[in-house]
C-alpha atoms as a PDB file:
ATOM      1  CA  UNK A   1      29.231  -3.447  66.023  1.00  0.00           C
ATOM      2  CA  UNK A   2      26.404  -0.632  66.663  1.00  0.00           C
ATOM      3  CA  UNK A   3      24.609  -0.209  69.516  1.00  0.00           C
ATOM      4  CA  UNK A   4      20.714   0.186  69.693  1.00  0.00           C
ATOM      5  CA  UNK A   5      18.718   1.504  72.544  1.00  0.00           C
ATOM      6  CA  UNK A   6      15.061   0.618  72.453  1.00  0.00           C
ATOM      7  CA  UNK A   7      12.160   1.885  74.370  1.00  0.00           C
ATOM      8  CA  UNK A   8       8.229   1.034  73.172  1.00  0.00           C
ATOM      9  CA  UNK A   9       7.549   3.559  75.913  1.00  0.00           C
ATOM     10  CA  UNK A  10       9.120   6.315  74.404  1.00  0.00           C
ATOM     11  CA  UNK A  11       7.307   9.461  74.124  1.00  0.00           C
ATOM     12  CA  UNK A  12       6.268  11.110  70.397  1.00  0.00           C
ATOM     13  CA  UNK A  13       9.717  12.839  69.390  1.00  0.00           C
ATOM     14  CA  UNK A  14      12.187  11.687  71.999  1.00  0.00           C
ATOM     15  CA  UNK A  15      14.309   9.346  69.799  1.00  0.00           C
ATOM     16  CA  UNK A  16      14.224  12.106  66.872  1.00  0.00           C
ATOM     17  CA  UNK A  17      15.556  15.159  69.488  1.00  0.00           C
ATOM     18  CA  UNK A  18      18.213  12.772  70.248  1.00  0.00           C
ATOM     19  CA  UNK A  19      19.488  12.506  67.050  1.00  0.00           C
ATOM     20  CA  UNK A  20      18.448  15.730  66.002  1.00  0.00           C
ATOM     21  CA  UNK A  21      20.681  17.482  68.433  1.00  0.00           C
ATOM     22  CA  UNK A  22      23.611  14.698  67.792  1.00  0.00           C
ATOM     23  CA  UNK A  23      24.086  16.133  64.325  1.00  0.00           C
ATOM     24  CA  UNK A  24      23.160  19.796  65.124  1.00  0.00           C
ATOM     25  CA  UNK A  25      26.195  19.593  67.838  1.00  0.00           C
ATOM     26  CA  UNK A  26      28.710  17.732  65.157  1.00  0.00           C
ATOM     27  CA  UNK A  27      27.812  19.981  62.568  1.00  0.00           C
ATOM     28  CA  UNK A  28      29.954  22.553  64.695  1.00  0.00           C
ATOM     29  CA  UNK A  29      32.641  20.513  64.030  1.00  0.00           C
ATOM     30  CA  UNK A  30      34.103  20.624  67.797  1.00  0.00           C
ATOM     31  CA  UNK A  31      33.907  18.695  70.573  1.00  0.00           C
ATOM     32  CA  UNK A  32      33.544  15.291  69.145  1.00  0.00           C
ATOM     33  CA  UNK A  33      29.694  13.076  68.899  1.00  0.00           C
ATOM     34  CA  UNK A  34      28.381  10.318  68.924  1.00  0.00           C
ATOM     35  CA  UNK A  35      27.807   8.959  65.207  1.00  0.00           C
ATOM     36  CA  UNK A  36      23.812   8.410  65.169  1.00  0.00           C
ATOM     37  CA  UNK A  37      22.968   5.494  62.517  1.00  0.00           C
ATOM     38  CA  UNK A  38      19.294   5.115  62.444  1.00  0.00           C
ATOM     39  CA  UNK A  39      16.751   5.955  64.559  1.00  0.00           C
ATOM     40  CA  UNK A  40      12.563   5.523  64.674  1.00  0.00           C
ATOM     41  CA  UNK A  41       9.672   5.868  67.050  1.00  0.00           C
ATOM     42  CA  UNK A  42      11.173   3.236  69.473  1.00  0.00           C
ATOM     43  CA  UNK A  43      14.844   3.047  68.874  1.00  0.00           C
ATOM     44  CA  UNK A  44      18.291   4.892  67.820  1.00  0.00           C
ATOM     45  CA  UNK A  45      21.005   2.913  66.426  1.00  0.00           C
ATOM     46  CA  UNK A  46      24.497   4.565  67.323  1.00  0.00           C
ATOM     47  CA  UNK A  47      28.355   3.780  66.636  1.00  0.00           C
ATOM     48  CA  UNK A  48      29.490   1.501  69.604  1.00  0.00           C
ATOM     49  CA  UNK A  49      32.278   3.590  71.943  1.00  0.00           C
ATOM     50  CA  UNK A  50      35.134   1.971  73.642  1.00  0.00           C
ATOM     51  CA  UNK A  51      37.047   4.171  76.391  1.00  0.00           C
ATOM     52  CA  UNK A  52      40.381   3.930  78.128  1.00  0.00           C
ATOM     53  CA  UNK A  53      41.819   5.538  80.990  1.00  0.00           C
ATOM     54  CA  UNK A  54      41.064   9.523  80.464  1.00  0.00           C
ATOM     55  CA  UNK A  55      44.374  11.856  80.506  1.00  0.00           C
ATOM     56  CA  UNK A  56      45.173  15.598  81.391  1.00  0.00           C
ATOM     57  CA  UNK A  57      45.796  16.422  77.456  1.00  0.00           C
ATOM     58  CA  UNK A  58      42.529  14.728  76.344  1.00  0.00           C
ATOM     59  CA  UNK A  59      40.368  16.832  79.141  1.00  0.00           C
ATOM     60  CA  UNK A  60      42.237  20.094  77.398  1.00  0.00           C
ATOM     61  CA  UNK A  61      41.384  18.750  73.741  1.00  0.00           C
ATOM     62  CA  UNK A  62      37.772  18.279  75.219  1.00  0.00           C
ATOM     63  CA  UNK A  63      37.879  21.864  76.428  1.00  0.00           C
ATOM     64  CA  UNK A  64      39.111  23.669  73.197  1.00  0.00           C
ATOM     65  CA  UNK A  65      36.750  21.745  71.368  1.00  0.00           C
ATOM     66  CA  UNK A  66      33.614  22.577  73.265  1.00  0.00           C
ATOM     67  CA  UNK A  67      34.248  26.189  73.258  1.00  0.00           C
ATOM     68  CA  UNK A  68      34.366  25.443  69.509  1.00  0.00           C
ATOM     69  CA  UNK A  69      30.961  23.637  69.727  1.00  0.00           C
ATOM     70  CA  UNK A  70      29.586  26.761  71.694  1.00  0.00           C
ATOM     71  CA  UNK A  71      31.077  29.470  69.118  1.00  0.00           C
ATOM     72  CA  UNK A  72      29.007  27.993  66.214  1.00  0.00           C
ATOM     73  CA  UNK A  73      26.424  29.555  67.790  1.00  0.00           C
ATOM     74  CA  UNK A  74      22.349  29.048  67.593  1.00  0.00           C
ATOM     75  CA  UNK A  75      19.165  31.233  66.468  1.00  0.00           C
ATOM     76  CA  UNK A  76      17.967  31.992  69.529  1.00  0.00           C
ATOM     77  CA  UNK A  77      18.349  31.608  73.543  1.00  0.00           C
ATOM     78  CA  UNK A  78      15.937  28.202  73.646  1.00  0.00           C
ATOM     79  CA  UNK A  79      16.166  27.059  69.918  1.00  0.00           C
ATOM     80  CA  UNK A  80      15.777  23.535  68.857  1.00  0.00           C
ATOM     81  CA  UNK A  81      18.404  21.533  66.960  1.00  0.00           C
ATOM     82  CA  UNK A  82      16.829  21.439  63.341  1.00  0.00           C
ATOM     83  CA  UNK A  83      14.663  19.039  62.524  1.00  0.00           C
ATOM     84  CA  UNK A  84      13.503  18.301  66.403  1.00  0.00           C
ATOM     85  CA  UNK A  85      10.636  20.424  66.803  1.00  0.00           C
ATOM     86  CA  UNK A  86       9.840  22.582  70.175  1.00  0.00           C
ATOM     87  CA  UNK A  87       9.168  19.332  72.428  1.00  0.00           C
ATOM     88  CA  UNK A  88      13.012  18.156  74.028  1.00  0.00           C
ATOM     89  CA  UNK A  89      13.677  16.248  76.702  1.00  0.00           C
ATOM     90  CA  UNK A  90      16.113  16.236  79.864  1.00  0.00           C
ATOM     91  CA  UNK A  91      16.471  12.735  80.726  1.00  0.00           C
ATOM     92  CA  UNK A  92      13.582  10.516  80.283  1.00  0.00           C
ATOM     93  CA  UNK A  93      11.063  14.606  81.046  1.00  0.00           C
ATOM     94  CA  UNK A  94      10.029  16.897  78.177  1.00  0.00           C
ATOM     95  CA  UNK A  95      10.893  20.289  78.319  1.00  0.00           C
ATOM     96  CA  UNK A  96      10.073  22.527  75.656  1.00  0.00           C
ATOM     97  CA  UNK A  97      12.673  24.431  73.767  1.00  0.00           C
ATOM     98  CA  UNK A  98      11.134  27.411  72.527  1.00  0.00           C
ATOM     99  CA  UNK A  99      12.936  30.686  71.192  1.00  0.00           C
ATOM    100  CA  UNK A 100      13.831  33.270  73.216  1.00  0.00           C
ATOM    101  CA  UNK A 101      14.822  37.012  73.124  1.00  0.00           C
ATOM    102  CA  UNK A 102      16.499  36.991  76.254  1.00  0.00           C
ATOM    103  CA  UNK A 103      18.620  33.898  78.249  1.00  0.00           C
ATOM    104  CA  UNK A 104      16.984  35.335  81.946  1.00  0.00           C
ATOM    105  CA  UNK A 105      13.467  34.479  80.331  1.00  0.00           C
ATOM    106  CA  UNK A 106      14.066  31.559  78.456  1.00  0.00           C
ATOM    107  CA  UNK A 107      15.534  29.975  81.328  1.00  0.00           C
ATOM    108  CA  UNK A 108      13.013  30.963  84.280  1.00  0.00           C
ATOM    109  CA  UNK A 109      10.031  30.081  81.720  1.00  0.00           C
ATOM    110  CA  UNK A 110      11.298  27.119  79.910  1.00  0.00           C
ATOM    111  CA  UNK A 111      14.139  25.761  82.386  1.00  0.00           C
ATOM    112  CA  UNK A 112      13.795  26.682  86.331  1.00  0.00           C
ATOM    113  CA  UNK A 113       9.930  27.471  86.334  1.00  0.00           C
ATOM    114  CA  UNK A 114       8.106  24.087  84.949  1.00  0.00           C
ATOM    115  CA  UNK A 115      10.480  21.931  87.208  1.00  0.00           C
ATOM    116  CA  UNK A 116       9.896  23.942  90.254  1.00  0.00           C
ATOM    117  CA  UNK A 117       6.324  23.233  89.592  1.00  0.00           C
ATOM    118  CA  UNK A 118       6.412  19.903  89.778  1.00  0.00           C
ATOM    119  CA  UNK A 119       9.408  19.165  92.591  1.00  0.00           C
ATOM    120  CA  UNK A 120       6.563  21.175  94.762  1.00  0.00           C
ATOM    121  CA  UNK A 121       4.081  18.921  93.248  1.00  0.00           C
ATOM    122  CA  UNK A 122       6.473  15.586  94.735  1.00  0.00           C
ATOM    123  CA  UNK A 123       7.632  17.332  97.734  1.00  0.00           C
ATOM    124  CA  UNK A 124      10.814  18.052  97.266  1.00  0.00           C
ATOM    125  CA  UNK A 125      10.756  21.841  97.320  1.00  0.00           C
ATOM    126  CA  UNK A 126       9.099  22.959 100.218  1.00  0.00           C
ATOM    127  CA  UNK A 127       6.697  26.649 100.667  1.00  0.00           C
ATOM    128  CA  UNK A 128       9.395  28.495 101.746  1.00  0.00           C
ATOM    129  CA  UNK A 129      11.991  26.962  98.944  1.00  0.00           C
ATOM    130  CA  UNK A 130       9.681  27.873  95.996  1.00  0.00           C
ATOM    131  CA  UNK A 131       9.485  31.648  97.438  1.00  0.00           C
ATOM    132  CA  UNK A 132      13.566  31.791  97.038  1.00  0.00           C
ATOM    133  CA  UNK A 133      13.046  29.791  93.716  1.00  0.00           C
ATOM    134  CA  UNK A 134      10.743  32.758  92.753  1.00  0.00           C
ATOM    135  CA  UNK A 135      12.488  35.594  93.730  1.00  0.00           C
ATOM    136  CA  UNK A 136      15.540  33.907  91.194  1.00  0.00           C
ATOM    137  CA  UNK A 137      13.203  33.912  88.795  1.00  0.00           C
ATOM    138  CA  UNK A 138      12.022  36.922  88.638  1.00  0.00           C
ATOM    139  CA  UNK A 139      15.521  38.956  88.908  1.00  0.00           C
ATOM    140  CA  UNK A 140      15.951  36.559  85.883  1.00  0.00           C
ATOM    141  CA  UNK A 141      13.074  37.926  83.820  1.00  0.00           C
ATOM    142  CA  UNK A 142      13.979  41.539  84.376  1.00  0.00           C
ATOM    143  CA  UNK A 143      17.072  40.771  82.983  1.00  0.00           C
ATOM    144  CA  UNK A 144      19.580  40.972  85.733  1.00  0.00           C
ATOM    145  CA  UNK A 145      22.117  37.829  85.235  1.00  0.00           C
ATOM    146  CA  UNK A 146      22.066  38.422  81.221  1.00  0.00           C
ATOM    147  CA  UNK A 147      25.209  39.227  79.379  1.00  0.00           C
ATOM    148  CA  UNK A 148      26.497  40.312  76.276  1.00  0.00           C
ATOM    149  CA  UNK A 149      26.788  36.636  75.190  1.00  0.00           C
ATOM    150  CA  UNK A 150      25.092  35.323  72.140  1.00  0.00           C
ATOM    151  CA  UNK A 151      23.392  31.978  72.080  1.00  0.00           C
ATOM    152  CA  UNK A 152      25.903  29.371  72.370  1.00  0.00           C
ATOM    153  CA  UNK A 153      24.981  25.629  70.605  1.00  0.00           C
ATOM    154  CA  UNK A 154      24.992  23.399  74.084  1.00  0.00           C
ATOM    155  CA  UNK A 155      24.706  19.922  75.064  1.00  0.00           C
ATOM    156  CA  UNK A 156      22.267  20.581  77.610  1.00  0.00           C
ATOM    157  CA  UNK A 157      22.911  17.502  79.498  1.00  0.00           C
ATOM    158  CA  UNK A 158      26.575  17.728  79.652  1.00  0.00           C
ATOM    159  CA  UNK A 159      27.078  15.270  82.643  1.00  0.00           C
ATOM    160  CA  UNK A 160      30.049  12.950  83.377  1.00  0.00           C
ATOM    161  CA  UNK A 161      27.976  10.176  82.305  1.00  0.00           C
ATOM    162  CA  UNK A 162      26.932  12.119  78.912  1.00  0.00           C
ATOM    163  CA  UNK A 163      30.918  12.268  77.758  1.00  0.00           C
ATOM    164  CA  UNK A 164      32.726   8.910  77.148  1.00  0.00           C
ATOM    165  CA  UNK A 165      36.724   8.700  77.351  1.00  0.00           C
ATOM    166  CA  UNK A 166      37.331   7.519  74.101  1.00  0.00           C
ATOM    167  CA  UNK A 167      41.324   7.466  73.015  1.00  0.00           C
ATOM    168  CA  UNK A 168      42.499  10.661  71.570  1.00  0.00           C
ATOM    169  CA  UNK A 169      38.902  12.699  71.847  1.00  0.00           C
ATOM    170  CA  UNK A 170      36.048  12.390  74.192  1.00  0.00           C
ATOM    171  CA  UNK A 171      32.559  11.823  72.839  1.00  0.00           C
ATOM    172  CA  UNK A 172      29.394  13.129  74.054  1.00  0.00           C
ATOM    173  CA  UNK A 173      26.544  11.136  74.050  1.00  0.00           C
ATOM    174  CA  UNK A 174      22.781  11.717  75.141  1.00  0.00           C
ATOM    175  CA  UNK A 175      22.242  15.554  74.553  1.00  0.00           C
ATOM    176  CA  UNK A 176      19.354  17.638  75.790  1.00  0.00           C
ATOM    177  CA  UNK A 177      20.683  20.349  72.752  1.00  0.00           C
ATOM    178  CA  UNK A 178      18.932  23.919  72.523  1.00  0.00           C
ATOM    179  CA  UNK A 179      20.234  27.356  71.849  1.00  0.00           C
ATOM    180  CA  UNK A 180      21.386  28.033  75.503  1.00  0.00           C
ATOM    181  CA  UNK A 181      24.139  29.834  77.846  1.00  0.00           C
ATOM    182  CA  UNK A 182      27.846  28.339  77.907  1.00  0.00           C
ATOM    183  CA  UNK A 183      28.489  28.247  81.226  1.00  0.00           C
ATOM    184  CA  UNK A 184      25.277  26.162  81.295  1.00  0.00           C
ATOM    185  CA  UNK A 185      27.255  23.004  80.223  1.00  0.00           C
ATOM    186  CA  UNK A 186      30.054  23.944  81.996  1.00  0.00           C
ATOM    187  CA  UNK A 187      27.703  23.692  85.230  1.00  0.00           C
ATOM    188  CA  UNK A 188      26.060  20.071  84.173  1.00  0.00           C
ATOM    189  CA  UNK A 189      30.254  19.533  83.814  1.00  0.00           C
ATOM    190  CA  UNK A 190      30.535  20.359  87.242  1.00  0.00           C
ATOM    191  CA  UNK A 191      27.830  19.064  89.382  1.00  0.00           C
ATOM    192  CA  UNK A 192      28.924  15.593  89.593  1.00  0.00           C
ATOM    193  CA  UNK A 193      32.723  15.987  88.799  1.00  0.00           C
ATOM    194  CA  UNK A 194      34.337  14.528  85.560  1.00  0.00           C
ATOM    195  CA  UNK A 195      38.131  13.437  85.151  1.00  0.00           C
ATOM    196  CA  UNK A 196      40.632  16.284  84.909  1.00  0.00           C
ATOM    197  CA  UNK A 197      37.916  18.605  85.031  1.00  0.00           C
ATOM    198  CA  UNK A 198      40.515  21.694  85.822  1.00  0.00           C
ATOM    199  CA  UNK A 199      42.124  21.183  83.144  1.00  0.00           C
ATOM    200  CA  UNK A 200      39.515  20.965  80.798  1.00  0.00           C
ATOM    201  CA  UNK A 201      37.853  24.593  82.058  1.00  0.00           C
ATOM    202  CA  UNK A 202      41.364  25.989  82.162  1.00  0.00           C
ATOM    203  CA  UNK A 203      41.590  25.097  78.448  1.00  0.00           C
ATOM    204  CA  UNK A 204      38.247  25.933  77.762  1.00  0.00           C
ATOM    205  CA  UNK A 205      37.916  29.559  79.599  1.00  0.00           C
ATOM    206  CA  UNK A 206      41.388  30.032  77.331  1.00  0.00           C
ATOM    207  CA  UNK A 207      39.752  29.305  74.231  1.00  0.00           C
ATOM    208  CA  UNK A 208      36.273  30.879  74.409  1.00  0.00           C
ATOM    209  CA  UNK A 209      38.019  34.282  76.789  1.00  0.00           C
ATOM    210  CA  UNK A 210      35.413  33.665  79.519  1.00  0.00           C
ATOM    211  CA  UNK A 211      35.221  36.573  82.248  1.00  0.00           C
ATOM    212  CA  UNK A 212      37.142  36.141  85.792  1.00  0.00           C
ATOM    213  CA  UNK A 213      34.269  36.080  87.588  1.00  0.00           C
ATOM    214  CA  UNK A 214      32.104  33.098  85.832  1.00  0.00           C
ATOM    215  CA  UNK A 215      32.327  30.402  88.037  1.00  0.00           C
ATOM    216  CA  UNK A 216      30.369  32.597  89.994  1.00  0.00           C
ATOM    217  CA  UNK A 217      27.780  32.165  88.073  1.00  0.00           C
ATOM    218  CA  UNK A 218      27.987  27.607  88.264  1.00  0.00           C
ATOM    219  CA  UNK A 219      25.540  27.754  91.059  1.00  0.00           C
ATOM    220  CA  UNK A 220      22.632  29.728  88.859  1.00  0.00           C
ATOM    221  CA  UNK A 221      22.722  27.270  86.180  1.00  0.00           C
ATOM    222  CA  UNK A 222      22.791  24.392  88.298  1.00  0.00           C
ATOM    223  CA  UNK A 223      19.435  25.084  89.401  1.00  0.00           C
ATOM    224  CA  UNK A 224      17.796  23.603  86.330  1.00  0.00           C
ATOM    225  CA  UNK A 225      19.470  19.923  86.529  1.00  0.00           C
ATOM    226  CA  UNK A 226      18.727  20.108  90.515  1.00  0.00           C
ATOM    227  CA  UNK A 227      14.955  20.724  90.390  1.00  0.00           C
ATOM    228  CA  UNK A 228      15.370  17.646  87.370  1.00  0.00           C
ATOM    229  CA  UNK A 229      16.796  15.442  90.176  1.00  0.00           C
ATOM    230  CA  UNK A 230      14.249  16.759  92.646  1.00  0.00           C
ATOM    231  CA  UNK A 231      11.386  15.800  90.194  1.00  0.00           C
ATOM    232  CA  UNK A 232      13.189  12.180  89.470  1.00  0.00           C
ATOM    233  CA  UNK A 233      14.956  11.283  92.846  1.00  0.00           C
ATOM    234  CA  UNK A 234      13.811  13.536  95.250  1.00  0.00           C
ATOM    235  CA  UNK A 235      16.512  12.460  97.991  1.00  0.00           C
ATOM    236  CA  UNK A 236      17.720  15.669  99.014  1.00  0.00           C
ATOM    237  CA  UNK A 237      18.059  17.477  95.352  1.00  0.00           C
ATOM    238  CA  UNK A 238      15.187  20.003  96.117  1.00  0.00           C
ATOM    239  CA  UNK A 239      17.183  21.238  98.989  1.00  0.00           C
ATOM    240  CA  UNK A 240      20.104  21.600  97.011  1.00  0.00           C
ATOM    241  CA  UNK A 241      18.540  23.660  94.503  1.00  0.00           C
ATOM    242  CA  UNK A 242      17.110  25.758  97.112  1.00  0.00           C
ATOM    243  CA  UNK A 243      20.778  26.086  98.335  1.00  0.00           C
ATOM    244  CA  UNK A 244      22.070  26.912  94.663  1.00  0.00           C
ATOM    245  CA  UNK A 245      19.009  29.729  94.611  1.00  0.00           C
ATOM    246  CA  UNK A 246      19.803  31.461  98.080  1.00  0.00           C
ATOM    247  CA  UNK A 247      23.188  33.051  96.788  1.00  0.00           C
ATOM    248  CA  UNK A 248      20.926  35.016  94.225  1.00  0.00           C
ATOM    249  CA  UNK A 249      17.233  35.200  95.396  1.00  0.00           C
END
């Protein structure tokens, strides 16, 4: 039996990114998704999942397999899954995924930038917290945290609650998909924890030969889903991504 989510709410598009970037991930022919079987304005229809108790060897399989996602590469830092148009969403927000020359740019313009707006909008970020925010920003414009890395195909979302313990090979589900930075889902991976998640980034820094020093980086790229949260939930999350800023302002 499928499983349909419905929404008559639903914004132009958001149904069609979701399936959009479903296939543009399995087309890489990694880390195993979500089968999508219809979708239309108000609805997707998708293969019902059924988990079991996650284990070591299946957190290392998911960790070979998304460094195999992230090798098959995209057009450009910020490009949009074929087929899904410039308008994505995070969660129930848009955010636009538009092409980039540079990951420092794309993500202060498209990622960090429009949420910061609007968590000082709600309250969440305070004077002094957007000045920090800023300052990140703008060392990430001029190009200071960007790497010899080519786009890598992400998730976007990549979330405990975005990959399901199915027997054998996880699934992801619910991807905000774009042309982005690895260590981007790797971040989303860690901000709320996920089972075995050591072993999983030892197997995945294996596979894809990350540098020594990139958890260093978790912090930076966590400051996109934290100004999300602070825009959604408030509760503390526009502190935290002040926090996550201050090690780089």
């Amino acid at each position: 039996m499928d499983f349909t989510k419905r929404d008559t709410r639903a914004p132009e598009g958001f149904f069609d990114a979701e399936a959009a970037g479903l296939r543009w991930l399995g087309e890489a022919h990694g880390a195993r998704v979500v089968t999508v079987r219809d979708v239309g304005p108000h609805h997707i229809t998708l293969e019902r999942l059924q988990t079991h108790p996650p284990t070591v060897s299946e957190a290392e399989e998911f960790g070979r397999a998304l460094a195999q996602t992230h090798a098959a590469g995209a057009d450009a830092w910020g490009a949009p899954p074929p087929g899904s148009g410039d308008g994505g969403f995070i969660g129930p927000l848009p955010q636009a995924n538009l092409p980039c020359a540079r990951w420092g740019v794309f993500y202060a313009h498209h990622r960090v930038r429009p949420f910061l707006e609007q968590a000082v909008e709600r309250g969440a970020v305070d004077s002094a917290g957007r000045q920090v925010i800023e300052r990140v920003c703008e060392r990430l414009e001029n190009g200071d945290f960007d790497d010899d890395s080519a786009p890598a195909r992400i998730h976007g979302d990549l979330w405990s609650g975005n990959v399901i313990t199915t027997p054998g090979r996880w699934t992801m589900i619910d991807p905000s998909a774009h042309g982005g930075h690895r260590i981007t889902d790797l971040a989303m991976l860690s901000l709320f924890g996920n089972a075995h998640l050591g072993a999983t980034f030892a197997a995945y820094a294996e596979a894809a030969a990350l540098e020594p020093n990139w958890r260093a980086l978790i912090p930076l790229h966590q400051l996109h889903p934290l100004l999300v949260h602070a825009v959604l939930f408030r509760a503390g999350y526009g502190a935290s991504a002040v926090a996550a800023a201050e090690a780089y302002a």
